[in-house]
Protein backbone atom coordinates (compact mmCIF):
# COMPACT_ATOMS: atom_id res chain seq x y z
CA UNK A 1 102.38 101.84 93.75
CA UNK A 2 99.57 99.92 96.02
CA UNK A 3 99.62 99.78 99.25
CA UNK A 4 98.59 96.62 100.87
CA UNK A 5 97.08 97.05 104.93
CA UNK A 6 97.54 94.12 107.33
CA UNK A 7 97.23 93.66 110.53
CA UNK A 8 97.60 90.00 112.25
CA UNK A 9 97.82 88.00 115.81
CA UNK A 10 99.50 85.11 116.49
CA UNK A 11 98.70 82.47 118.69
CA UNK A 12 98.85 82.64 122.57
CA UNK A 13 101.98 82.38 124.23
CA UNK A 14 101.53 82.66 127.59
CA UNK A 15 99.07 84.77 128.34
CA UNK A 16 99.19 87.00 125.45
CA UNK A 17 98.73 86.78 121.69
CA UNK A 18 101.28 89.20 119.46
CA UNK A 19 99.93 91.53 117.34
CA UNK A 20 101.50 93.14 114.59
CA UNK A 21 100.23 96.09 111.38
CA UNK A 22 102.13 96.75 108.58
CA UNK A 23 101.79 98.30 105.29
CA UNK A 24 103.32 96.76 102.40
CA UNK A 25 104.36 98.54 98.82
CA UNK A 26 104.16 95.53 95.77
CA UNK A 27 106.35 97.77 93.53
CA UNK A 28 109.06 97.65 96.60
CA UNK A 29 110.40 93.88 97.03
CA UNK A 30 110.68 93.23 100.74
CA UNK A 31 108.84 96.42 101.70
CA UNK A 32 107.45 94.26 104.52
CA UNK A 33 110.85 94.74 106.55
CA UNK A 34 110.56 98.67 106.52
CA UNK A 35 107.20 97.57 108.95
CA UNK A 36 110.02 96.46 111.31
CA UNK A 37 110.75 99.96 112.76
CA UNK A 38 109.16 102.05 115.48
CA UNK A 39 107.16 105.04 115.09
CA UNK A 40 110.54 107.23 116.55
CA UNK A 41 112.73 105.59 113.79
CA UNK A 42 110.06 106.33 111.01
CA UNK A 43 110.02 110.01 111.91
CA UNK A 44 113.83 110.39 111.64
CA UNK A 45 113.97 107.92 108.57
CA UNK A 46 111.43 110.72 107.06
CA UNK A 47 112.79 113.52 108.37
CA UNK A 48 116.42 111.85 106.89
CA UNK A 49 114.91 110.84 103.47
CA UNK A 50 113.13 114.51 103.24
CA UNK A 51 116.68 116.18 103.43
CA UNK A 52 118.09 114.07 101.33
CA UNK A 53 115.54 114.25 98.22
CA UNK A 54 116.02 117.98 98.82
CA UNK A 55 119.49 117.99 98.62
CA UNK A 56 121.39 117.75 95.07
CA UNK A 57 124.47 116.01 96.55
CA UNK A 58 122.08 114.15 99.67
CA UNK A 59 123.27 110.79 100.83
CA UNK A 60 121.59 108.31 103.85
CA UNK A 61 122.15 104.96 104.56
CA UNK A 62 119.82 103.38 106.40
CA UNK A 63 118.34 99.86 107.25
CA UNK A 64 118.20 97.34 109.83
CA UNK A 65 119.06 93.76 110.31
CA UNK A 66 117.50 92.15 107.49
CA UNK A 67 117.64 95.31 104.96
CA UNK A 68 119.71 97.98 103.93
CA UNK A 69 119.46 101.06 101.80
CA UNK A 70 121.70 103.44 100.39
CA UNK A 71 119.91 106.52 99.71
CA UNK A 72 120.11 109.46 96.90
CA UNK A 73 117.61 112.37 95.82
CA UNK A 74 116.51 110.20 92.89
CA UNK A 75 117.26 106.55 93.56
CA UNK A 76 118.20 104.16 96.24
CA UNK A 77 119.96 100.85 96.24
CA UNK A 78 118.68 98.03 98.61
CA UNK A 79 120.46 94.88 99.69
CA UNK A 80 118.46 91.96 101.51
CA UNK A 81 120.59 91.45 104.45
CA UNK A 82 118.93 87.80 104.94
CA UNK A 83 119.96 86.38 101.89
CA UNK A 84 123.14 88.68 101.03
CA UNK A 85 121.64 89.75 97.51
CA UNK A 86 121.36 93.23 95.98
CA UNK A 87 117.21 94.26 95.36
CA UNK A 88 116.21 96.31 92.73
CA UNK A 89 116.41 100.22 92.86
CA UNK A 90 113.49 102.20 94.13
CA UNK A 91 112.93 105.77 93.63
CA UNK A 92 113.70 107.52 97.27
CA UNK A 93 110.86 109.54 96.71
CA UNK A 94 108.65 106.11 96.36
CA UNK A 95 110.80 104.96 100.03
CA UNK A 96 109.94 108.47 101.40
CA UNK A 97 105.80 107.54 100.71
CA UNK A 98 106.25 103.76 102.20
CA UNK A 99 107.14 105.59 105.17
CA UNK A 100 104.81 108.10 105.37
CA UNK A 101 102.12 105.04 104.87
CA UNK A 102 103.55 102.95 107.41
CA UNK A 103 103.86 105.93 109.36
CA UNK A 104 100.19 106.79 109.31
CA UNK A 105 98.87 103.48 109.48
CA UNK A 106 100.96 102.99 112.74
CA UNK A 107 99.54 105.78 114.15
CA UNK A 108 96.19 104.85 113.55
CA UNK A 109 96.28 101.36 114.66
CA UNK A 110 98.99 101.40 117.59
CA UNK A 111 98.96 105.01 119.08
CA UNK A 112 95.01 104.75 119.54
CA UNK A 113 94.91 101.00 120.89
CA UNK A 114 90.86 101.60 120.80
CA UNK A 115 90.79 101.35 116.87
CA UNK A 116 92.85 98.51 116.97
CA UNK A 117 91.11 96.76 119.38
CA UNK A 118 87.43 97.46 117.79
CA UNK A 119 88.96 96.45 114.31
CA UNK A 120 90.28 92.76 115.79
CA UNK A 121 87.39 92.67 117.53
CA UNK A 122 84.58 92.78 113.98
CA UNK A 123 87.16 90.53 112.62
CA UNK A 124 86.71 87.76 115.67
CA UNK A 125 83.48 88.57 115.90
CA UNK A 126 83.07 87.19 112.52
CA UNK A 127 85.10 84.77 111.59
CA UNK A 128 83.64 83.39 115.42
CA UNK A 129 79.94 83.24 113.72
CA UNK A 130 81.17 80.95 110.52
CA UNK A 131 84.72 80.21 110.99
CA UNK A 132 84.24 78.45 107.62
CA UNK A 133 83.61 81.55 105.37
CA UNK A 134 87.27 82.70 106.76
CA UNK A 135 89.57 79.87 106.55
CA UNK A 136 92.82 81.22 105.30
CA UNK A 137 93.38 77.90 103.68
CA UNK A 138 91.08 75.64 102.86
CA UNK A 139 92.46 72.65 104.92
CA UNK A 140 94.03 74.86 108.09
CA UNK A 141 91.43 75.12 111.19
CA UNK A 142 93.50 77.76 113.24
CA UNK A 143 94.42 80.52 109.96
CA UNK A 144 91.59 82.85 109.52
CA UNK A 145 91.70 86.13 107.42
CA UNK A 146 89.23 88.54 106.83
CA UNK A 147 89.54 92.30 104.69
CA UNK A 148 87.47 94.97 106.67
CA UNK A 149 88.32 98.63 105.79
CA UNK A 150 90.95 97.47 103.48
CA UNK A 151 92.82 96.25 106.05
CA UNK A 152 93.85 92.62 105.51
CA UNK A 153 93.41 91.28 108.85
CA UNK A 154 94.38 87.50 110.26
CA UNK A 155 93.60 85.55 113.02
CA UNK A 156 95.43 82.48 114.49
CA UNK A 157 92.49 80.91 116.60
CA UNK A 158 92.89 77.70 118.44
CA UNK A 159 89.39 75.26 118.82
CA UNK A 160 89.36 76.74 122.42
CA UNK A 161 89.45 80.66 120.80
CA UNK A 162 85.71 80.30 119.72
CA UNK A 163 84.29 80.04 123.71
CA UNK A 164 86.05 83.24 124.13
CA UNK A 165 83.79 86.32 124.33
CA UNK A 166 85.09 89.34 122.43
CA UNK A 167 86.38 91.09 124.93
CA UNK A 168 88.14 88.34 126.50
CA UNK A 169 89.80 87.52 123.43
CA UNK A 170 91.04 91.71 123.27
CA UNK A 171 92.24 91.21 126.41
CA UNK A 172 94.88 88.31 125.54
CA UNK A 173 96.37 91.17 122.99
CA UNK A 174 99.82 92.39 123.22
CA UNK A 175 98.96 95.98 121.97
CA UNK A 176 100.98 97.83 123.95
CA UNK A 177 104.57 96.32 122.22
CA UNK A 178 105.66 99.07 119.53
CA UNK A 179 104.93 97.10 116.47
């Protein structure tokens, strides 16, 4: 199991640009949902998946919109809600780490807004010195992406985004949303 770091903003909307981190498993096929949660949810969910690998005849189904997961101690059967199809099985216990990741990686980047901000800010910072070295894709002006940390990070920046200073482009964040 490898865990993948990203963290991303979108492009303004009104005054503020989104900005979301999540941790992604490429053993777990749409691991990416799990990201969807808030930090309350992932405690219970681990708190809920703890008990139930500890538990001979332990049972939790759990999920959201686009994902649902029918927990044992050893395996657990998810369905992609999206496009009404069964997933392959993943060991709970692998579930139980994904959430501990997310967990932690949430906490890092969302409860102290000071790491997220100084991480988006290097990233801007250099993708705004040679926006070409950064293009996401080759032919896309306003896609940037940049690893720092391990962290995967994009940008969306607009022609406009490159006057900003750096701390005028922190402050069009939306960091205080529970992503």
């Amino acid at each position: 199991m490898s865990y993948l770091n990203f963290i991303s903003t979108q492009g303004k909307l009104g005054q503020f640009r989104t900005v979301s981190a999540s941790v992604y498993d490429s053993s777990i096929q749409n691991s990416e949902y799990l990201n969807d949660f808030s930090l309350n949810s992932i405690n219970k969910i681990i708190i809920d998946l703890n008990n139930v690998i500890n538990s001979p005849n332990g049972a939790l189904l759990w999920g959201h919109e686009q994902m649902s997961i029918d927990s044992n101690p050893l395996l657990s059967k998810c369905f992609d809600e999206t496009r009404n199809k069964s997933l392959p099985d993943v060991p709970t216990q692998n579930l139980l780490n994904l959430m501990i990741q997310i967990k932690k990686f949430k906490t890092q980047y969302h409860q102290n807004s000071e790491n997220l901000k100084n991480i988006i800010k290097q990233a801007f910072s250099s993708i705004k010195s040679n926006p070409n070295n950064y293009k996401k894709y080759p032919n896309s002006d306003i896609r940037f992406a940049i690893t720092i940390d391990n962290i995967y990070l994009t940008l969306v920046l607009e022609p406009n985004d490159f006057n900003l200073t750096d701390d005028d482009f922190l402050s069009q964040l939306d960091i205080d949303s529970d992503f």
